[in-house]
N, C-alpha and C. Protein backbone atom coordinates (compact mmCIF):
# COMPACT_ATOMS: atom_id res chain seq x y z
N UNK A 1 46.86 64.21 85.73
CA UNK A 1 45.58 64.87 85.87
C UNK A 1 45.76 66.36 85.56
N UNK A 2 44.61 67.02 84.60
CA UNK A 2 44.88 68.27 84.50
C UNK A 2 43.52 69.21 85.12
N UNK A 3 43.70 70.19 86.06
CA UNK A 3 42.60 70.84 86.94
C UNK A 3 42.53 71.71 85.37
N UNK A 4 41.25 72.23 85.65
CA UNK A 4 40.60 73.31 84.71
C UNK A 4 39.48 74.00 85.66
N UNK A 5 40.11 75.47 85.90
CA UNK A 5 39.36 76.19 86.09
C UNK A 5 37.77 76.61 85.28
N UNK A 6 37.00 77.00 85.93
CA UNK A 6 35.90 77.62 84.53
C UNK A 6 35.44 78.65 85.39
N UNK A 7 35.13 80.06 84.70
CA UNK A 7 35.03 81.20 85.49
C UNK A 7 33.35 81.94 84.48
N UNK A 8 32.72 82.50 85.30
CA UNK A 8 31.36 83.60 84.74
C UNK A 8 30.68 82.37 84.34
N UNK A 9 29.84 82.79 82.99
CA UNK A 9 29.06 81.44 82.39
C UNK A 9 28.99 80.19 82.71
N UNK A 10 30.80 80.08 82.21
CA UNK A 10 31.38 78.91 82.07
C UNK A 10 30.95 77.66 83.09
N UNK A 11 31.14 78.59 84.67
CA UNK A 11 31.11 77.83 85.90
C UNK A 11 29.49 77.23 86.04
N UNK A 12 28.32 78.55 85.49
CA UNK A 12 27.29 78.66 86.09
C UNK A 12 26.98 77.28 84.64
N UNK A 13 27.26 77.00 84.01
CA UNK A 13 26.80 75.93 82.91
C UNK A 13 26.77 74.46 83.15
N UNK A 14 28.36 74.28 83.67
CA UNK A 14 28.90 73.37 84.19
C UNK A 14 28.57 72.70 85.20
N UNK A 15 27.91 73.86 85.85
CA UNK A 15 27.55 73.54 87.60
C UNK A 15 28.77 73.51 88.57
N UNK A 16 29.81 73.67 88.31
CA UNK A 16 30.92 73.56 89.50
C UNK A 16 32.80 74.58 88.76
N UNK A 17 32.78 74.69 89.30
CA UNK A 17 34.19 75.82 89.68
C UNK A 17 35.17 75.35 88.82
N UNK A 18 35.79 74.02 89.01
CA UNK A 18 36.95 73.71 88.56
C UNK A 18 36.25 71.47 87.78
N UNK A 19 36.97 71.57 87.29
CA UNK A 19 36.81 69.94 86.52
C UNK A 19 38.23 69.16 86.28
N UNK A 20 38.19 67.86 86.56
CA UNK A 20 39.41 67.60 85.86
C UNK A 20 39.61 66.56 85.00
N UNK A 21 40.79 66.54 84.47
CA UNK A 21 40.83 65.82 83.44
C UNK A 21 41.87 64.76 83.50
N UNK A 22 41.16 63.22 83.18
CA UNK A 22 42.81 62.33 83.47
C UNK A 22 42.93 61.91 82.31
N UNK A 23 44.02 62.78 82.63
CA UNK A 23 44.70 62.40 80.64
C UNK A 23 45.90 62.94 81.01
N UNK A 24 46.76 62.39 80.53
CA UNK A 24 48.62 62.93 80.41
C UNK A 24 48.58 63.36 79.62
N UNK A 25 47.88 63.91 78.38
CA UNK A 25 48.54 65.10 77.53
C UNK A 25 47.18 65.29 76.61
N UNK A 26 46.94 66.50 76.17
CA UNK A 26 46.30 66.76 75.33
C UNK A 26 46.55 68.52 74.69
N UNK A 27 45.81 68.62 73.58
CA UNK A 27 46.04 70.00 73.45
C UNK A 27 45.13 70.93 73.74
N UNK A 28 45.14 71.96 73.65
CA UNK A 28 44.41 73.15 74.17
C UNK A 28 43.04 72.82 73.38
N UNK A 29 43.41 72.44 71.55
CA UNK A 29 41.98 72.20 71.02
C UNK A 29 41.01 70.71 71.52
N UNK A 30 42.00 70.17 71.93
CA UNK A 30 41.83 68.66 72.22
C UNK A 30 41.06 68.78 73.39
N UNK A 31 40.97 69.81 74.28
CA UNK A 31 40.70 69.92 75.49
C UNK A 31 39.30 70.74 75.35
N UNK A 32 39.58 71.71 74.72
CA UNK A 32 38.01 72.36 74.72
C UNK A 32 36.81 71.66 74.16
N UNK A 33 37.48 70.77 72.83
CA UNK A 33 36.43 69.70 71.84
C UNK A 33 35.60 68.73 73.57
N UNK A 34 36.87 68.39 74.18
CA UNK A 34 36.09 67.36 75.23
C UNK A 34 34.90 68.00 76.25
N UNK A 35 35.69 68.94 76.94
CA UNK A 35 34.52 70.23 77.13
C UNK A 35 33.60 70.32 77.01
N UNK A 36 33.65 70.96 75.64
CA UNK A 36 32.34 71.14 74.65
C UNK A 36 31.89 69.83 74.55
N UNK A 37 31.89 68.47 74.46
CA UNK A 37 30.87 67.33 74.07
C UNK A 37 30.51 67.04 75.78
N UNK A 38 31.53 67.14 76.59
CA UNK A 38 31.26 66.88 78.08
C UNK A 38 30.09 67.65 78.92
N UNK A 39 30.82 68.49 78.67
CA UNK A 39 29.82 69.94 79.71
C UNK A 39 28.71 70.69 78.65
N UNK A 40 29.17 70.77 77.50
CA UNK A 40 28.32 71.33 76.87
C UNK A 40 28.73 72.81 77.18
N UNK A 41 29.59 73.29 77.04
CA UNK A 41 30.10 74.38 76.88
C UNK A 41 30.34 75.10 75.83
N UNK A 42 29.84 76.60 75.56
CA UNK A 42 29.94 77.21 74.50
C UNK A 42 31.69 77.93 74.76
N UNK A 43 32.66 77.40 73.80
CA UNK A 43 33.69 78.03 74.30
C UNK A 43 34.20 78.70 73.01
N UNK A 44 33.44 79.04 72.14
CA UNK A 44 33.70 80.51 71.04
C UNK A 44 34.15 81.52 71.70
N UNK A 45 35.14 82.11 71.40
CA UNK A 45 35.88 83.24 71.70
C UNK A 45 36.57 82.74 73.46
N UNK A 46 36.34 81.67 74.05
CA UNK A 46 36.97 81.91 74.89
C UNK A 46 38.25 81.66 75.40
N UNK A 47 39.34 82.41 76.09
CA UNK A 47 40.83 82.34 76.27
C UNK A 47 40.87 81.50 76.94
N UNK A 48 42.18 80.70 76.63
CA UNK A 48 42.61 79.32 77.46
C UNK A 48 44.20 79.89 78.30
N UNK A 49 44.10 79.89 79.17
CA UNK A 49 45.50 79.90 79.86
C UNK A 49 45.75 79.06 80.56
N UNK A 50 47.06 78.29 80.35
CA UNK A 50 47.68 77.38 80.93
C UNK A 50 48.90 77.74 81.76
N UNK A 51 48.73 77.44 83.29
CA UNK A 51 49.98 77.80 83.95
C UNK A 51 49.90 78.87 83.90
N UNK A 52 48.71 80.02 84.13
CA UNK A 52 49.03 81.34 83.49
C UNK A 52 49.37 82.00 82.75
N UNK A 53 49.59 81.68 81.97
CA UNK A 53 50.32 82.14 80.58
C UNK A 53 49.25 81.66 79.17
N UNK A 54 48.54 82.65 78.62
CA UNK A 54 47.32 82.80 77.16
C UNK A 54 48.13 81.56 76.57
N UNK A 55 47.74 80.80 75.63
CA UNK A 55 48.09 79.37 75.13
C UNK A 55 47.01 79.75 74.11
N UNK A 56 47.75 79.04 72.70
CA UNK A 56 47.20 78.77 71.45
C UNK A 56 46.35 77.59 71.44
N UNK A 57 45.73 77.09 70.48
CA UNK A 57 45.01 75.85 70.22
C UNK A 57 46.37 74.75 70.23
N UNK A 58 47.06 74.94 69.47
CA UNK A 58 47.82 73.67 69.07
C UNK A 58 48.89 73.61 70.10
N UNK A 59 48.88 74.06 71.59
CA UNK A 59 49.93 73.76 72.51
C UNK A 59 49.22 72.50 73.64
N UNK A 60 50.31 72.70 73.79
CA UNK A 60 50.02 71.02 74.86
C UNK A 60 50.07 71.39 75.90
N UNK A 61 49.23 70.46 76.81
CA UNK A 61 48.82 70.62 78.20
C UNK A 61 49.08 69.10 78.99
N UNK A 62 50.33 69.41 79.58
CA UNK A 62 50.82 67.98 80.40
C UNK A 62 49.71 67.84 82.03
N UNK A 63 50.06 66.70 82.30
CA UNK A 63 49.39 66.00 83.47
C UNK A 63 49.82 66.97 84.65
N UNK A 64 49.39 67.27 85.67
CA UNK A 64 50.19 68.69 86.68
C UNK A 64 49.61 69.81 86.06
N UNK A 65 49.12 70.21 84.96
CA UNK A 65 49.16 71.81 84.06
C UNK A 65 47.65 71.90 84.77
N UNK A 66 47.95 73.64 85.05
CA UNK A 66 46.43 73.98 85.70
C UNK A 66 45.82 75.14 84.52
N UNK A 67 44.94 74.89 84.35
CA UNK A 67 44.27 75.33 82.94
C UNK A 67 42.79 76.33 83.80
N UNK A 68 43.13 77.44 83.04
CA UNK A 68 41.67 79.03 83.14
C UNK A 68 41.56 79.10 81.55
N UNK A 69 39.73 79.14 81.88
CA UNK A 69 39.34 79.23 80.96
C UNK A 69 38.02 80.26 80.79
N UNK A 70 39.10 81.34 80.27
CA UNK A 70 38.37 82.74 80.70
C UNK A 70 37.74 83.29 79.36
N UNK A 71 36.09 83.55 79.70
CA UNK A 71 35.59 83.97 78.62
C UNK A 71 35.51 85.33 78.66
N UNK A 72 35.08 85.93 77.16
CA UNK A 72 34.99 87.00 77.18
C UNK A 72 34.58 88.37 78.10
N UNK A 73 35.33 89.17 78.11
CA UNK A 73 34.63 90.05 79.11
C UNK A 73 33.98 91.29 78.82
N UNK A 74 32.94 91.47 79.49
CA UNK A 74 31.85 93.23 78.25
C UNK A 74 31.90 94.28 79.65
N UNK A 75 31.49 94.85 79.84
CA UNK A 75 31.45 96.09 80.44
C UNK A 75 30.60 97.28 79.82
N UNK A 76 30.56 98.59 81.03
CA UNK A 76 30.05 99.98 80.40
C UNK A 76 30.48 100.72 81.30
């Protein structure tokens, strides 16, 4: 099982904080595509960190991996 955080937008779209996923492996793109058809999430421009650590599209995300998925941030 992989937890996925969702933080700002993300959460308020979704309706809830964290989601998970039962799947033993997928990739970072593999994961947002489901996302996006699941939740309906706009995830253009947004950072994926796995385990804490920023993660590319084409890295893998094992069963245990806790996944933030932090969108852009604006300010003034």
């Amino acid at each position: 099982m992989i937890k996925v955080f969702l933080f700002a937008h993300l959460q308020e779209r979704a309706g809830r904080q964290e989601v998970t996923i039962d799947k033993g492996e997928l990739t970072v793109k593999e994961l947002k595509e489901r996302l996006m058809d699941e939740y309906h999430l706009p995830l253009d421009g947004v950072m994926v960190a796995v385990n804490e650590q920023y993660s590319l599209e084409d890295e893998v995300i094992s069963s245990g991996d806790v996944v933030a998925l932090i969108p852009p941030v604006s300010g003034g």
